[in-house]
C-alpha atoms as a PDB file:
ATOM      1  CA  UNK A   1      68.175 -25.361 -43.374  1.00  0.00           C
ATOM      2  CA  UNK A   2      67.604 -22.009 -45.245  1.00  0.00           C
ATOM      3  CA  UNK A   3      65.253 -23.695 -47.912  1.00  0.00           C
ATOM      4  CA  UNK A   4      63.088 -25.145 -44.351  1.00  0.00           C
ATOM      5  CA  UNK A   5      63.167 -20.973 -43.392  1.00  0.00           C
ATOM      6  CA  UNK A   6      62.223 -19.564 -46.112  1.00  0.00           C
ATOM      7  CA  UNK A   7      59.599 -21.842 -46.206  1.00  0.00           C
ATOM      8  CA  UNK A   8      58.204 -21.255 -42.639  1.00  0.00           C
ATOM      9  CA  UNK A   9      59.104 -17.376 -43.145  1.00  0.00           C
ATOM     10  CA  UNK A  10      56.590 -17.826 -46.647  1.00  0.00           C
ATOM     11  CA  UNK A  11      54.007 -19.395 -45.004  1.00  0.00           C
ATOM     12  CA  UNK A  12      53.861 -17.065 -42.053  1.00  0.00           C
ATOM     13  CA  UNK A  13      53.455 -14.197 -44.727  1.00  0.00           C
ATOM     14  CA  UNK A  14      50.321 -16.484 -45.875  1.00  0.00           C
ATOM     15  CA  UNK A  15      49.095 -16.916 -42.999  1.00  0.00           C
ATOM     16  CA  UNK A  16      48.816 -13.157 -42.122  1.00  0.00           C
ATOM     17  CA  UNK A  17      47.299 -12.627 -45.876  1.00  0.00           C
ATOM     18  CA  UNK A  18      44.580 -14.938 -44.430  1.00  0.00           C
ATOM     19  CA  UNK A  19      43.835 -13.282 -41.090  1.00  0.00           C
ATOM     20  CA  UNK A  20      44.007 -10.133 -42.897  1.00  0.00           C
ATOM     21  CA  UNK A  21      40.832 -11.211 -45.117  1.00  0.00           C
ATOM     22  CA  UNK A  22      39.339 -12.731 -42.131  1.00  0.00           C
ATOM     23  CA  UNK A  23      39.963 -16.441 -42.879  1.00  0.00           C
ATOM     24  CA  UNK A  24      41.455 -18.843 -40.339  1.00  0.00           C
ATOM     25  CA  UNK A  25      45.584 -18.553 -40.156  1.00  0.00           C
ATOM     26  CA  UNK A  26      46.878 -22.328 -40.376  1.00  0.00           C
ATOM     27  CA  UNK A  27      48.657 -21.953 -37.217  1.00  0.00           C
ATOM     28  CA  UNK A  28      45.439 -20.861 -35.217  1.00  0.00           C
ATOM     29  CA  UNK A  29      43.698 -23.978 -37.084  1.00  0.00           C
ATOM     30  CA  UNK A  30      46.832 -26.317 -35.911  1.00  0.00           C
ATOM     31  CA  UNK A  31      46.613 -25.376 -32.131  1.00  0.00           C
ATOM     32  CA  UNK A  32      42.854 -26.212 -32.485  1.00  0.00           C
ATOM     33  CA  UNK A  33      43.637 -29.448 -33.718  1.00  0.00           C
ATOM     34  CA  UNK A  34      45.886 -30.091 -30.912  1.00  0.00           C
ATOM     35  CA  UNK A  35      49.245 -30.075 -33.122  1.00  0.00           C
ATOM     36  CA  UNK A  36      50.761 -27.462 -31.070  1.00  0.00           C
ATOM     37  CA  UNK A  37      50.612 -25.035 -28.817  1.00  0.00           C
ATOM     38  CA  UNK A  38      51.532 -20.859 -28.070  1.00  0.00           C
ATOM     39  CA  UNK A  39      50.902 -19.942 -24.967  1.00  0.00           C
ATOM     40  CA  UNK A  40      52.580 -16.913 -22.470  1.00  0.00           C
ATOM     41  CA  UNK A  41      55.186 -18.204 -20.100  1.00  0.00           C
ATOM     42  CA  UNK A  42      53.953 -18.162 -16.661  1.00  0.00           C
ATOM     43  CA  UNK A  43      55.477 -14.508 -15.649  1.00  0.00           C
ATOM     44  CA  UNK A  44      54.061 -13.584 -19.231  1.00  0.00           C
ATOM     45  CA  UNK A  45      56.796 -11.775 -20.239  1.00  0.00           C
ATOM     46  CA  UNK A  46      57.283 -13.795 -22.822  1.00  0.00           C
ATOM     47  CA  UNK A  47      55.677 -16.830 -24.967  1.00  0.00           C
ATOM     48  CA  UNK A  48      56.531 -20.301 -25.634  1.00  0.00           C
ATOM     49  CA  UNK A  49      55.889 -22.996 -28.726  1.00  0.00           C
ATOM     50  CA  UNK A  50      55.108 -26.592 -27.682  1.00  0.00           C
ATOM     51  CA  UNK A  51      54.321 -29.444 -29.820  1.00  0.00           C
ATOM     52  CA  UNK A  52      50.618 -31.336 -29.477  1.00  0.00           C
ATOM     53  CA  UNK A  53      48.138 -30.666 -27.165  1.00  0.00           C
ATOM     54  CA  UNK A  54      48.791 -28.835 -23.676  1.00  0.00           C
ATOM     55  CA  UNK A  55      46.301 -29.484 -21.006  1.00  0.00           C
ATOM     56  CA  UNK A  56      46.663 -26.297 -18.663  1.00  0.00           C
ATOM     57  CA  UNK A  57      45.678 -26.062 -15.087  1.00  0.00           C
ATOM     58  CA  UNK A  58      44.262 -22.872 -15.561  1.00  0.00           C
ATOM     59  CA  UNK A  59      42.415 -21.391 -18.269  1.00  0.00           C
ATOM     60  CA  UNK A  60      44.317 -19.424 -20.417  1.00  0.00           C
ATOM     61  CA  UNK A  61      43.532 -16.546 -22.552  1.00  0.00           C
ATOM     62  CA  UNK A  62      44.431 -17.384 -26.005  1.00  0.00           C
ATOM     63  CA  UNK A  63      47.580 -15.604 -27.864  1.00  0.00           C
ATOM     64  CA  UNK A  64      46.659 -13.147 -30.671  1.00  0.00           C
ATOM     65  CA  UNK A  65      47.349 -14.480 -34.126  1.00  0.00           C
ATOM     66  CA  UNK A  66      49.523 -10.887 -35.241  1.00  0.00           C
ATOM     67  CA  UNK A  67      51.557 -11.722 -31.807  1.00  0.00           C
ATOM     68  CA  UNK A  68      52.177 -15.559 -32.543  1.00  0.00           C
ATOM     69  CA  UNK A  69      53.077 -14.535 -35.889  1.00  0.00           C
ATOM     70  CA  UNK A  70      55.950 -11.654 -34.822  1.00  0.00           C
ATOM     71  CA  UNK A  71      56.912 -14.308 -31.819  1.00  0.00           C
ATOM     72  CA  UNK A  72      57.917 -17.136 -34.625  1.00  0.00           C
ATOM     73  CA  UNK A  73      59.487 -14.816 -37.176  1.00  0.00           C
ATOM     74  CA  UNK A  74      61.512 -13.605 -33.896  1.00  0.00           C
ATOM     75  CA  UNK A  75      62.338 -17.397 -33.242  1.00  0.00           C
ATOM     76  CA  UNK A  76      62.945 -18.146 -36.494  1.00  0.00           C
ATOM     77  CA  UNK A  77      65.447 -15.445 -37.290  1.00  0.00           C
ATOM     78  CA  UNK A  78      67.195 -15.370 -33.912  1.00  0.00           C
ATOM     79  CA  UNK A  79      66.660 -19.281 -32.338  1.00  0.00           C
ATOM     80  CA  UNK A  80      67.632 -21.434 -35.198  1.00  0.00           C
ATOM     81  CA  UNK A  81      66.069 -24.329 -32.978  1.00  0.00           C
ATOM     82  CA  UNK A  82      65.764 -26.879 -35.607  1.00  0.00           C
ATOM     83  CA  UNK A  83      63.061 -28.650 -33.641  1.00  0.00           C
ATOM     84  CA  UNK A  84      60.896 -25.554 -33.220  1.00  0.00           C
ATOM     85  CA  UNK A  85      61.146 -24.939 -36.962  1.00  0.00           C
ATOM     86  CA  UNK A  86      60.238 -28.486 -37.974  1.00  0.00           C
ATOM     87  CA  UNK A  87      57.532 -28.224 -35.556  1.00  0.00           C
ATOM     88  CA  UNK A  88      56.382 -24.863 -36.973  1.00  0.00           C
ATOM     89  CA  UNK A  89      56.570 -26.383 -40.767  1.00  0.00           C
ATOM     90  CA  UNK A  90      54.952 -29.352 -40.167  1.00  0.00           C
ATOM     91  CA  UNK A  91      51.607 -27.052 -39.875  1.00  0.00           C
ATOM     92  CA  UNK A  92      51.958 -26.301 -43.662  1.00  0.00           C
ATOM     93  CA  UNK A  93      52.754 -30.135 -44.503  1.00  0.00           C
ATOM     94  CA  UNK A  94      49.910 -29.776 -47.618  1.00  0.00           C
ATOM     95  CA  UNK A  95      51.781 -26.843 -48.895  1.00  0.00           C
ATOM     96  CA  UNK A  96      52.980 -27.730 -52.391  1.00  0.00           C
ATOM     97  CA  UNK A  97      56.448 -26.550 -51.515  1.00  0.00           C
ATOM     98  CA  UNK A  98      56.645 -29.159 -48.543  1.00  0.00           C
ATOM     99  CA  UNK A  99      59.345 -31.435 -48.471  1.00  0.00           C
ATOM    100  CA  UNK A 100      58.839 -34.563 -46.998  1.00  0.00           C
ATOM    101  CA  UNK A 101      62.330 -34.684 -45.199  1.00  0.00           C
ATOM    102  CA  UNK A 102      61.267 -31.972 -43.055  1.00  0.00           C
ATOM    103  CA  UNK A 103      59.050 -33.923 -41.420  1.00  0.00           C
ATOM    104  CA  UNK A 104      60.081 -33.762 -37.687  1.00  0.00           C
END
């Protein structure tokens, strides 16, 4: 599971290179897509990941990229919720490094 870290960890660190020079992170591009989801918790003390689409009753302000970012290196380092990491890799399934087995 420390190859499928690294991995996510990697691709994070791209993503913010991307944001930095005003492109698109491919996390913000996945939750328009529907793949998944960050959104705060509903005391907003917090945020939570959820896979595909989430219709909410109210309309909700979108996370910050910088703040999804820190949220999943957080999760990544401290969770080790296998299901939220295959979740979070499957965004970067075109990556050359991908590996098909971690496919949730």
């Amino acid at each position: 599971m420390d190859d499928l870290n690294d991995f996510v960890l990697d691709r994070l660190a791209d993503d913010e290179r991307r944001f930095e020079a005003g492109e698109l992170p491919y996390i913000d591009e996945a939750e328009r897509r529907g793949r998944l989801r960050i959104m705060r918790t509903d005391d907003h003390r917090g945020l939570l990941l959820v896979g595909g689409p989430v219709q909410a009753t109210e309309d909700r302000v979108p996370v910050p990229f910088v703040e999804k970012a820190a949220f999943l290196r957080r999760e990544i380092h401290h969770q080790h919720d296998d299901t939220m990491l295959g979740l979070v890799a499957s965004v970067y399934d075109a990556h050359p490094d991908w590996r098909e087995e971690w496919r949730p």
